[in-house]
Protein backbone atom coordinates (compact mmCIF):
# COMPACT_ATOMS: atom_id res chain seq x y z
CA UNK A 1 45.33 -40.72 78.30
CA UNK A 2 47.09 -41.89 75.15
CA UNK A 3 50.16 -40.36 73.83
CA UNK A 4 51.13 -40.82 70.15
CA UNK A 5 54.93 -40.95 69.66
CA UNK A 6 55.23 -41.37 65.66
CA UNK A 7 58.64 -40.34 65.11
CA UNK A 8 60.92 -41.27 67.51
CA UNK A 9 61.19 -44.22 69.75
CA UNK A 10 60.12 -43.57 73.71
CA UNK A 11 62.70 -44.06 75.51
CA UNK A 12 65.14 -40.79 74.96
CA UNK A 13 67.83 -39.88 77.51
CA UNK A 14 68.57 -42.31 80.75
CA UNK A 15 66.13 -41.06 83.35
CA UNK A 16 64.03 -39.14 81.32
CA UNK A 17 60.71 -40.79 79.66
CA UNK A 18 57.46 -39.80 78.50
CA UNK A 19 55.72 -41.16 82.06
CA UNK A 20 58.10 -39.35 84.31
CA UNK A 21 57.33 -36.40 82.45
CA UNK A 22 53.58 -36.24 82.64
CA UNK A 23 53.85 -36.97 86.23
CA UNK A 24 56.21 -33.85 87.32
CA UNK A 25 54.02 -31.66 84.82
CA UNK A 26 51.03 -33.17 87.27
CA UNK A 27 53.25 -33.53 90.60
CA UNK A 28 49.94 -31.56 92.36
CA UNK A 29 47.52 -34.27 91.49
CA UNK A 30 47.31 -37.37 94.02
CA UNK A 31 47.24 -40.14 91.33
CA UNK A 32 50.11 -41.14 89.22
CA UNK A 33 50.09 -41.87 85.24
CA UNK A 34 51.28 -45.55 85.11
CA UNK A 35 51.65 -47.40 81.31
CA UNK A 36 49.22 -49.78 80.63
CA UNK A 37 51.48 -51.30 78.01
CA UNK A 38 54.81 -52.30 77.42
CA UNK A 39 56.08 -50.59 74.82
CA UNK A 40 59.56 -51.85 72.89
CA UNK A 41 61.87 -49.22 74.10
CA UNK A 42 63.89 -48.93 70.81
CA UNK A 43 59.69 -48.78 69.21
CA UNK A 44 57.89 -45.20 67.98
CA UNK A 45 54.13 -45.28 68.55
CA UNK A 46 51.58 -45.26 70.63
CA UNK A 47 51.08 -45.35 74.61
CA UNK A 48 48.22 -45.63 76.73
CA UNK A 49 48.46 -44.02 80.47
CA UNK A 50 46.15 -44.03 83.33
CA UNK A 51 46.09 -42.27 86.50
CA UNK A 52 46.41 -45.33 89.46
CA UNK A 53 47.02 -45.15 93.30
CA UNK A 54 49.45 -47.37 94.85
CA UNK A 55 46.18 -50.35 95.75
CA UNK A 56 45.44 -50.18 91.82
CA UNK A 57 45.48 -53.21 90.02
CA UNK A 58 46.53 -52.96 86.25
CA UNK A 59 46.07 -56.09 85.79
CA UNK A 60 42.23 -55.74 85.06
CA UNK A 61 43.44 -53.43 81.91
CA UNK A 62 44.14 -55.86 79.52
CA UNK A 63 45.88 -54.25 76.14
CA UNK A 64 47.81 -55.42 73.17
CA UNK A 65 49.54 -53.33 70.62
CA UNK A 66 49.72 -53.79 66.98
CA UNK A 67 53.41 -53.22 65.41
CA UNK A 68 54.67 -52.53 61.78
CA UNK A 69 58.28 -53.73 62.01
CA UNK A 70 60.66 -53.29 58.56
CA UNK A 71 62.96 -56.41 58.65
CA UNK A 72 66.39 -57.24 56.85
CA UNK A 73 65.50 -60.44 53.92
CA UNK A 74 62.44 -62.01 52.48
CA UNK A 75 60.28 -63.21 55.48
CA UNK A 76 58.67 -66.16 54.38
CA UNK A 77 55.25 -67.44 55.57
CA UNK A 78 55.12 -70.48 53.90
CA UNK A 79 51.81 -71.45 52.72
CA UNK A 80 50.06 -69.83 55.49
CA UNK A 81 48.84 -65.80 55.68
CA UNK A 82 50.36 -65.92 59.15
CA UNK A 83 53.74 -67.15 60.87
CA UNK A 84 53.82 -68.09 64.18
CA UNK A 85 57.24 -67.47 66.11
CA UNK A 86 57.17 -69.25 69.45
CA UNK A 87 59.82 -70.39 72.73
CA UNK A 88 61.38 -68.74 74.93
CA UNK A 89 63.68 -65.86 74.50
CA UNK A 90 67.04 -65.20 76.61
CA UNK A 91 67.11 -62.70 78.55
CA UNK A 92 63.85 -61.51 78.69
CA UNK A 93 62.23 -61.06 81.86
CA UNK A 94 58.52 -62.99 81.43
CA UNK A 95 56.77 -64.90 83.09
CA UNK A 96 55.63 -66.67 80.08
CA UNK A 97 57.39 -69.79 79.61
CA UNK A 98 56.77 -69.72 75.93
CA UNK A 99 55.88 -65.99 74.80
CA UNK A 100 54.43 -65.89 71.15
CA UNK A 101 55.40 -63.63 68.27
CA UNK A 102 52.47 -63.65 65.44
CA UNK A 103 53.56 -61.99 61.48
CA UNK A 104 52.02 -61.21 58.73
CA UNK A 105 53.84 -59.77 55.90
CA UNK A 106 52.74 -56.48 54.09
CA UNK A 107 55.12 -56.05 51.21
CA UNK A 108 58.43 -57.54 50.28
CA UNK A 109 61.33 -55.57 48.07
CA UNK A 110 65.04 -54.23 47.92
CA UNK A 111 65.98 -56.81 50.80
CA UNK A 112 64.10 -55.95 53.55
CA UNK A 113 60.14 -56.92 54.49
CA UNK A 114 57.55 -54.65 56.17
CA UNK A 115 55.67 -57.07 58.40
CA UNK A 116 52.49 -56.56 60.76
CA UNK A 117 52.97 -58.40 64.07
CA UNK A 118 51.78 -59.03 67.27
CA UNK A 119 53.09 -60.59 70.66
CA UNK A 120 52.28 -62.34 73.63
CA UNK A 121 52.59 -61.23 76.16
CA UNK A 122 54.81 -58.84 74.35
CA UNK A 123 57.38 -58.65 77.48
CA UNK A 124 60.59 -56.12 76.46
CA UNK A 125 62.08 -56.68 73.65
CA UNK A 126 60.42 -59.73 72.51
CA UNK A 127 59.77 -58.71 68.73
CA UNK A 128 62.71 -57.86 67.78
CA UNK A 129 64.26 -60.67 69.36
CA UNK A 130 61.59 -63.09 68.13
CA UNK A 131 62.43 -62.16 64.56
CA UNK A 132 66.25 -62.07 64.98
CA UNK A 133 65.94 -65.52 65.83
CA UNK A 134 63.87 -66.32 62.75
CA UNK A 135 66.97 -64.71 60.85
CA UNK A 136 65.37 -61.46 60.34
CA UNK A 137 66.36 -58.71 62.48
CA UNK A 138 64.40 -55.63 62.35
CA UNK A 139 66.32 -52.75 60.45
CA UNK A 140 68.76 -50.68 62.29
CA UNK A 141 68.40 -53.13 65.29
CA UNK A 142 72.11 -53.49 65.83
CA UNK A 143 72.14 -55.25 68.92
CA UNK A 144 70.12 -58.32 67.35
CA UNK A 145 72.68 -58.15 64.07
CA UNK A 146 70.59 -55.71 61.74
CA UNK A 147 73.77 -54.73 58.82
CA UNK A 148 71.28 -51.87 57.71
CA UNK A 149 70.27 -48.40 58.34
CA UNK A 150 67.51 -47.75 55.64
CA UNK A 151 65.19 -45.91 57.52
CA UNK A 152 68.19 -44.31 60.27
CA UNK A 153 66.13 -45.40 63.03
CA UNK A 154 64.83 -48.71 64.40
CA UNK A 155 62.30 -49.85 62.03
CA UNK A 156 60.01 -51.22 64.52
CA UNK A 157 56.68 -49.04 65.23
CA UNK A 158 53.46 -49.74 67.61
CA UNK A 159 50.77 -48.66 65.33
CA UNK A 160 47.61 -49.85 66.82
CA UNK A 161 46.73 -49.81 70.83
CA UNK A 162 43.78 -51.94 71.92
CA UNK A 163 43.40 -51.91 75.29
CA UNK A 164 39.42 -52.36 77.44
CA UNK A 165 38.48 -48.68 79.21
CA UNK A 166 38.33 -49.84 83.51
CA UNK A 167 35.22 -47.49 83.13
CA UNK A 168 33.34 -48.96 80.73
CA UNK A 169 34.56 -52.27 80.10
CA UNK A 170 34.54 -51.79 76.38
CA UNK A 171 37.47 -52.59 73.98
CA UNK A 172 39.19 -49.81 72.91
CA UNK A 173 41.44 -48.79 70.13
CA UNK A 174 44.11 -46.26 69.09
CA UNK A 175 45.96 -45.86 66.28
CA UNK A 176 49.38 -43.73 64.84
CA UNK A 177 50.36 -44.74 61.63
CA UNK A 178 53.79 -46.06 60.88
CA UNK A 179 56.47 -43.69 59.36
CA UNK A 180 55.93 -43.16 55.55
CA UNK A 181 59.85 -44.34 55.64
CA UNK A 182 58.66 -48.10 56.41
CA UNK A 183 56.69 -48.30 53.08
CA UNK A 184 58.69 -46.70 50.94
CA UNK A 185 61.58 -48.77 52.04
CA UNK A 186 60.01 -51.63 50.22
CA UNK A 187 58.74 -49.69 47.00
CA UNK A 188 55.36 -49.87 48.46
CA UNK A 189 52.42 -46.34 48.73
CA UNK A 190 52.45 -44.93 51.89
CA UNK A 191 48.77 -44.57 53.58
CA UNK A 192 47.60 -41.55 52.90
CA UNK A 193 47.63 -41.03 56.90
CA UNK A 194 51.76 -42.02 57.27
CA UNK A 195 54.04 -39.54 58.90
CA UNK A 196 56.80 -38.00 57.69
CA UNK A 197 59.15 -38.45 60.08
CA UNK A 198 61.88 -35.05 60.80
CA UNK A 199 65.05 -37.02 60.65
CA UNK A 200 68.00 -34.46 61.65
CA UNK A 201 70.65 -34.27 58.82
CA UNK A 202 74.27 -34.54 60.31
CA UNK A 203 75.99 -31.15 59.59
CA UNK A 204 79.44 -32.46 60.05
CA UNK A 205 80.55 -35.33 58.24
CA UNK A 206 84.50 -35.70 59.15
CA UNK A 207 85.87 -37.94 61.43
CA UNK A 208 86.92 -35.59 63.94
CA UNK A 209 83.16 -35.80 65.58
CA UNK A 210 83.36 -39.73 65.59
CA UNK A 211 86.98 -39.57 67.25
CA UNK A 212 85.83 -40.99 70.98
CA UNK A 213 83.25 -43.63 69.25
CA UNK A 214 86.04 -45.03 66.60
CA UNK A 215 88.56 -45.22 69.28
CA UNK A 216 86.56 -47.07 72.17
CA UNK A 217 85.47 -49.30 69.01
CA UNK A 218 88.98 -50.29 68.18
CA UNK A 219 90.84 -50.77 71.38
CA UNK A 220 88.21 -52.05 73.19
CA UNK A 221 88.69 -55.16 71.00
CA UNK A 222 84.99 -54.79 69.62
CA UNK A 223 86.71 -54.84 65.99
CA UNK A 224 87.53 -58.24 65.96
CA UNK A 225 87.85 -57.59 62.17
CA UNK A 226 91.04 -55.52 62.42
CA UNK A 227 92.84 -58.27 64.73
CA UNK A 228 91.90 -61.65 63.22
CA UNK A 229 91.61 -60.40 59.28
CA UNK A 230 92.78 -56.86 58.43
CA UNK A 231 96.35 -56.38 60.36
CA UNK A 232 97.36 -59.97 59.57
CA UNK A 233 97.04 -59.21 55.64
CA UNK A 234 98.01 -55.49 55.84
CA UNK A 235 101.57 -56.55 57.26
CA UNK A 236 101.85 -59.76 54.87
CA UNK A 237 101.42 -57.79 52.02
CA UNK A 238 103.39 -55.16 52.77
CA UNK A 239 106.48 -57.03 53.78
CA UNK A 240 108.28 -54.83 55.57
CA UNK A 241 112.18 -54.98 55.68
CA UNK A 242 114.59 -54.15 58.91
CA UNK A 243 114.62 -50.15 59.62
CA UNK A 244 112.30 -49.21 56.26
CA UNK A 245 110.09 -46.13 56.47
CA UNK A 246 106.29 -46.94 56.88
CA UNK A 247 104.25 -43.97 56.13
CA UNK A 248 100.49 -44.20 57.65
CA UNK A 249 97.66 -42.54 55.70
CA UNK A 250 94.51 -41.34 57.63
CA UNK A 251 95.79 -43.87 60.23
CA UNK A 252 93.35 -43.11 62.73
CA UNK A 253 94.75 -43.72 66.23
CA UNK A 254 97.63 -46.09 65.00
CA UNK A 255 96.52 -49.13 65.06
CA UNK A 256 98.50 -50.61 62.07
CA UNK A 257 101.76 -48.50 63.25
CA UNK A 258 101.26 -49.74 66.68
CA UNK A 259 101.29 -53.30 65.48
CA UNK A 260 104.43 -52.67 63.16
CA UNK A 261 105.80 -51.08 66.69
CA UNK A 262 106.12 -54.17 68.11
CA UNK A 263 108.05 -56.03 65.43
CA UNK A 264 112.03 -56.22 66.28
CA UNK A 265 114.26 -53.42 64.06
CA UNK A 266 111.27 -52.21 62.92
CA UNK A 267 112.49 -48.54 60.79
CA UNK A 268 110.44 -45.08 61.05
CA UNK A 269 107.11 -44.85 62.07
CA UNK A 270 104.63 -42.02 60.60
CA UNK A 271 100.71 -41.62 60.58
CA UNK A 272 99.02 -38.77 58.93
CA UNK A 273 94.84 -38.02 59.78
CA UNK A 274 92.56 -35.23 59.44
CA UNK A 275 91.26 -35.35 63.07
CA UNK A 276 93.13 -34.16 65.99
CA UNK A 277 91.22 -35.98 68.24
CA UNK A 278 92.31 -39.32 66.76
CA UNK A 279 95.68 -38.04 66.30
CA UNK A 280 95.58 -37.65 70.03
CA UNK A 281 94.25 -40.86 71.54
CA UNK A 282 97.12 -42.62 68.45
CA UNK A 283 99.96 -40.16 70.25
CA UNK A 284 99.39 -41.25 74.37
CA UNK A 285 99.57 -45.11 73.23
CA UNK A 286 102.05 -44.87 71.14
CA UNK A 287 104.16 -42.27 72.14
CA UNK A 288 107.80 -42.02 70.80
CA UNK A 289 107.12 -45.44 68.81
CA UNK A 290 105.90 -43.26 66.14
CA UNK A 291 105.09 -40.30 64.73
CA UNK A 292 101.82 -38.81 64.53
CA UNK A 293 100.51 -35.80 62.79
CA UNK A 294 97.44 -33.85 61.86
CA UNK A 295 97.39 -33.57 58.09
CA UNK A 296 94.95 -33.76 54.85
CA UNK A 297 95.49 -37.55 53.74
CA UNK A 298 94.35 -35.19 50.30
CA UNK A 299 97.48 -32.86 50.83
CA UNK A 300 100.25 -35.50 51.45
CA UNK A 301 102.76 -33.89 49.33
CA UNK A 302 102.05 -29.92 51.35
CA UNK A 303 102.42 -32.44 54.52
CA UNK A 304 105.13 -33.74 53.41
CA UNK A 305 107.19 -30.48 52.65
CA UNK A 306 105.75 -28.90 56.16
CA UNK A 307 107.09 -31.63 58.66
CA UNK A 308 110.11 -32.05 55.73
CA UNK A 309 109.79 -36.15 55.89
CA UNK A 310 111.84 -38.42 53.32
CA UNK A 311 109.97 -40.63 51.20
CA UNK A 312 108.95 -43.89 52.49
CA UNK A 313 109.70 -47.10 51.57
CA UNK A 314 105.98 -48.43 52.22
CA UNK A 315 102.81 -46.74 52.82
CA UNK A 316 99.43 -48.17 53.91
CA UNK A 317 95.43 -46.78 53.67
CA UNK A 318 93.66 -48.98 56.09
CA UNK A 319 89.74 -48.75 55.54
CA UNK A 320 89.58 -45.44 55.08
CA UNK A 321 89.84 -44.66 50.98
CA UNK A 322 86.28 -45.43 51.28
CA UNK A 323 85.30 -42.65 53.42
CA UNK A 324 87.73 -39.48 51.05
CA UNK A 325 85.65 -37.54 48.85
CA UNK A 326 88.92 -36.79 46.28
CA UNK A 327 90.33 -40.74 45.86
CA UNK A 328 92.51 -39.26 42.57
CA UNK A 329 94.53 -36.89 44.79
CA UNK A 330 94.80 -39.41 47.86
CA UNK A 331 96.60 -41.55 45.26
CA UNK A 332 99.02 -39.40 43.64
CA UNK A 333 100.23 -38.07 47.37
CA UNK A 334 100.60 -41.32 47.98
CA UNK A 335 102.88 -41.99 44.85
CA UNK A 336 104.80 -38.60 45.65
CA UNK A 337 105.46 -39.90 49.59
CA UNK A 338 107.34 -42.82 48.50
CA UNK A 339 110.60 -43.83 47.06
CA UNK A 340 111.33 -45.51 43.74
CA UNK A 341 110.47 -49.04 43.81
CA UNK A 342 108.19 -48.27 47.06
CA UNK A 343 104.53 -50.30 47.73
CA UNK A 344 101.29 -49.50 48.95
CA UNK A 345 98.40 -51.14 50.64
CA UNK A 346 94.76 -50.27 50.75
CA UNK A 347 92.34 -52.46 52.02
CA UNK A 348 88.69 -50.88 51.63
CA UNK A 349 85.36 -52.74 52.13
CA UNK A 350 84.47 -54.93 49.18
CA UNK A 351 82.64 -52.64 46.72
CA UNK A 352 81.23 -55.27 45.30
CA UNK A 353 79.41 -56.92 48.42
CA UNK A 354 79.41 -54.60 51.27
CA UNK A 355 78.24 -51.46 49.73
CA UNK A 356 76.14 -49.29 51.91
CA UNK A 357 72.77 -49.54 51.95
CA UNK A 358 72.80 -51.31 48.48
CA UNK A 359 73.81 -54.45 49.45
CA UNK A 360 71.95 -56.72 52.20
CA UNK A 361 71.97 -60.80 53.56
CA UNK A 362 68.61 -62.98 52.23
CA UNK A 363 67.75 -65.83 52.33
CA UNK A 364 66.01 -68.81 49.98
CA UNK A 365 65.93 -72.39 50.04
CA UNK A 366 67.56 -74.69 48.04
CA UNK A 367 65.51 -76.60 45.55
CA UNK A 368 67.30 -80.06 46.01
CA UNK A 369 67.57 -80.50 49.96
CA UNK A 370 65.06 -77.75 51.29
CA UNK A 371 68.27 -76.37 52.58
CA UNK A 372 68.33 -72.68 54.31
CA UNK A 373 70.70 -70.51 51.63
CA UNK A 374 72.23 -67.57 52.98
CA UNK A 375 72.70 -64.95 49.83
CA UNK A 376 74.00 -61.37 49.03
CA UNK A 377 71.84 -59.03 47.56
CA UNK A 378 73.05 -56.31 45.35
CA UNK A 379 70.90 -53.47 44.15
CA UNK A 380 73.55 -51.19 42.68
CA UNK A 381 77.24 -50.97 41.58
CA UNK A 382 78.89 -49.03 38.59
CA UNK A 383 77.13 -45.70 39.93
CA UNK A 384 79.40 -43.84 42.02
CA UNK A 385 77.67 -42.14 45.00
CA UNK A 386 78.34 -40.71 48.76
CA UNK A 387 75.79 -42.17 51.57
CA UNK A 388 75.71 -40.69 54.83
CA UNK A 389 75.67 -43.50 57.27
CA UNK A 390 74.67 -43.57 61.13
CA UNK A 391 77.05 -45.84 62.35
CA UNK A 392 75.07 -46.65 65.73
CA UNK A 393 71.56 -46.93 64.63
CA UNK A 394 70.22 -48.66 67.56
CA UNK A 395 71.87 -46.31 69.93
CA UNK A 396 70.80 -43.55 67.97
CA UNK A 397 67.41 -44.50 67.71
CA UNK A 398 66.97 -44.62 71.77
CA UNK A 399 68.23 -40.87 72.19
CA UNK A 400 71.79 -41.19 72.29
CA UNK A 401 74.47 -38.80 69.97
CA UNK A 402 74.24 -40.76 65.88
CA UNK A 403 77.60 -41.09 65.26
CA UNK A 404 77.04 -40.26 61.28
CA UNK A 405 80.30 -40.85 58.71
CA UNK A 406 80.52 -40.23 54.93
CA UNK A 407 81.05 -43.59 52.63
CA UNK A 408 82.07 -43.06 49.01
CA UNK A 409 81.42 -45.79 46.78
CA UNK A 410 83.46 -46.33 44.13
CA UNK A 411 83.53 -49.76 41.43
CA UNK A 412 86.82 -51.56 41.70
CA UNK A 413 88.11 -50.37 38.67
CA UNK A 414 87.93 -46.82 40.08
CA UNK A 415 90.06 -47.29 42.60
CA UNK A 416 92.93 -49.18 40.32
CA UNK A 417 92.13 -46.20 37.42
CA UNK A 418 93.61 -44.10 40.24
CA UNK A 419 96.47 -45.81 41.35
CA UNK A 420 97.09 -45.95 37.73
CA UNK A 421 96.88 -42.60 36.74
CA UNK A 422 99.36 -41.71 39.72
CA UNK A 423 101.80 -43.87 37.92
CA UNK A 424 101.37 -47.05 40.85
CA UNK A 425 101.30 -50.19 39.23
CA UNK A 426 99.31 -53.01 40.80
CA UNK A 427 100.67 -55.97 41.45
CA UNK A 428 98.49 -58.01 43.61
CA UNK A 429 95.09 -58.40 44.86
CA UNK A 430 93.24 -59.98 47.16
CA UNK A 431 89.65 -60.82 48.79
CA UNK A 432 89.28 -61.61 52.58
CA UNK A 433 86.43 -62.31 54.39
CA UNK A 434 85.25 -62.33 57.80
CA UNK A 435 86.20 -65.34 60.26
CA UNK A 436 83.66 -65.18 62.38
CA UNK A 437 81.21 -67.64 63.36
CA UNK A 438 77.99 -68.79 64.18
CA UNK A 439 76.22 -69.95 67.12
CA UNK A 440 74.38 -73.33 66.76
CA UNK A 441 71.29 -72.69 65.19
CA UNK A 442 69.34 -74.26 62.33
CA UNK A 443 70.88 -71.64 59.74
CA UNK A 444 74.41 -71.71 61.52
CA UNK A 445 76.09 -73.74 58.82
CA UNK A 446 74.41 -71.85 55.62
CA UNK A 447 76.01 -68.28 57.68
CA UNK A 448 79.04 -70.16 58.06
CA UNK A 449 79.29 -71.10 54.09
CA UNK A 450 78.31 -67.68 53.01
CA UNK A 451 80.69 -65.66 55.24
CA UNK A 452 83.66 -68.02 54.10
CA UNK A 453 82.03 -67.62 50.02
CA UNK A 454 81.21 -64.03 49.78
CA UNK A 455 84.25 -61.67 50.78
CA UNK A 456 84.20 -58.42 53.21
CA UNK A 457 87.50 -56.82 52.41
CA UNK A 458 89.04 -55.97 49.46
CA UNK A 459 93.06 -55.33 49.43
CA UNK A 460 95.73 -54.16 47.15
CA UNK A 461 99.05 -53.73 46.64
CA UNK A 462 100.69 -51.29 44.13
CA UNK A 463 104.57 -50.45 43.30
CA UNK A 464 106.00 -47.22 42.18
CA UNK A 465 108.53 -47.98 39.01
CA UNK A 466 112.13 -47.76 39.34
């Protein structure tokens, strides 16, 4: 029996799988449906079963599957049609001492490479951690490092299944084409026999839906980003003086105003966000160290009058500008919130460099030393656009909830435009980027040099006259 999975990879909800259903459909039947192969779990495709009794030996079945993966930069091959990825992988439970990972590539464009491979002994999760390794996750593979979500799944698909019948002895093959997403990601024809895969559309975009996922992201200390880069600059810049007012916009669950919280004399505290969920979490941490409320960060003035607050002597946008459909009106509530002579900070993720699914790592060589040379790609910048982005692909792509947000990008001068035409004046900006680093590895120092080269954040600060 072979079952073709095209769209979606196999393994769905804990407990539940395609094996464990065939066998309660067939729970009257004496033998059981065992897989003859080990298909990727986080892979769409193609699976071969075959009814067994406990005393039947597998082994005799010998298969090996065929996959199309779609993989962040330009794999090279070197001179050769075919790249051979070998060694050991951690954590991967073989009995192969030194499994093997074989690629071909297919077509190369916008970043990413469509590449036909094949592994032995293919144990779980070998591909995609072969080619991680090789500095080439597969797309939407976030637990080997993918940054991109171009085809809002895993872009890793078994297409071909050879495996010899225990009747007849002869070789056997089946196929299920690859998503017509894979080909198109690289500007290349589909087969005239690709799927189209039904990929659900997210019907609610605000952050209200996203409110448990943000919140374990933040506190569990996942976002190393916010502690180490972000909070440090946010407070620098703004500078805040004994007892001032700090007003909060879309603050999330606090973070920033818990931080301030802890500083000695430290004035009034307020955060304003959209989603009451967030609002919630923010309120039981910090509880009478600040105030929280549920308000339109694109209404600030009509929250303003309702909870009749003062005007504020600083106010802060932390990473979210970004994700506001109506930037103009975010900026003039922010000029209205705050006093004569006030400042505001917005940090936002570099337009520039970290644009959504325009922007991507590759890599090339340099011509002098042979050198790895980590780059960033950019496809597209002036044009202003909205991109609905599945923040967890991998999850996602093995049957858990997508946790989908909205990003608006915007050009730089967009965003000063509208501080500008809400009568802020800017007086400072700066460029921070990440401080992580990388394990020892043979491209460890060319990451290093382009993390510490190309920035991730963009900040500013801007002062309201008088």
């Amino acid at each position: 029996m072979v079952v073709k999975n095209p769209g979606q990879p196999t393994k769905g909800k804990p407990g539940v799988s395609v094996v464990s259903l065939i066998n309660e459909h067939l729970a009257s039947r004496s033998e059981r449906y065992r897989p003859v192969h080990e298909l990727d779990e986080m892979a769409s495709g193609t699976i071969a079963l075959v009814p067994v009794r406990e005393d039947d030996d597998l082994r005799e079945i010998r298969s090996s599957a065929t996959y199309l993966a779609l993989v962040e930069g330009d794999f090279d091959t070197g001179a050769d049609p075919e790249r051979v990825i070998t060694g050991p992988v951690p954590g991967l439970m073989t009995k192969s001492s030194s499994p093997v990972t074989s690629v071909r590539k297919i077509a190369t464009a916008n970043g990413l490479t469509l590449l036909r491979v094949r592994a032995r002994p293919d144990a779980p999760g070998q591909v995609r951690a072969h080619l991680a390794s090789a500095g080439h996750p597969v797309v939407g593979d976030t637990e080997h490092g993918s940054q991109r979500d171009d085809v809002r799944r895993v872009g890793l698909h078994a297409e071909e299944l050879r495996l010899r019948h225990p009747g007849t002895g002869m070789t056997e093959r089946y196929r299920c084409p690859a998503p017509a997403s894979f080909h198109r990601a690289v500007n290349a024809e589909p087969p005239a026999n690709a799927r189209e895969e039904n990929v659900p559309q997210p019907t609610n975009l605000g952050w209200d839906q996203v409110a448990g996922w943000y919140d374990d992201l933040i506190t569990s200390g996942s976002s190393d980003h916010h502690e180490k880069t972000v909070l440090p600059g946010v407070e620098r810049l703004l500078d805040l003086q004994p007892r001032e007012r700090l007003l909060d916009v879309a603050c999330g669950q606090g973070v920033l105003l818990d931080q301030v919280s802890r500083v000695p004399d430290h004035g009034p505290l307020v955060g304003v966000d959209a989603s009451p969920a967030l609002i919630e979490a923010g309120t039981r941490v910090l509880r009478d160290e600040a105030t929280l409320i549920v308000g339109d960060a694109r209404r600030l003035p009509e929250v303003m009058a309702e909870h009749r607050l003062e005007p504020f002597d600083a106010a802060a946008c932390v990473l979210a500008l970004m994700n506001i459909d109506e930037l103009d009106s975010v900026c003039r509530g922010i000029a209205a919130s705050l006093r004569p002579g006030g400042r505001f900070v917005g940090v936002i993720l570099h337009p520039a460099f970290r644009s959504p699914q325009t922007t991507a790592w590759g890599w090339t060589t340099d011509g002098r030393t042979g050198a790895p040379v980590q780059f960033r790609r950019v496809d597209r910048y002036m044009t202003e656009r909205a991109s609905a982005i599945v923040m967890n692909p991998g999850k996602a792509a093995a049957g858990q909830k997508s946790v989908t947000t909205t990003t608006h990008h915007r050009p730089i001068g967009a965003y000063i435009t509208a501080l500008g035409a809400a009568g802020l004046l800017v007086d400072t900006m700066e460029e921070w980027t990440s401080r992580r680093s990388s394990e020892p590895g043979p491209r460890a120092e060319a990451e290093n040099i382009a993390r510490a080269e190309i920035p991730m954040f963009l900040a500013v600060r801007a002062r309201k006259p008088g």
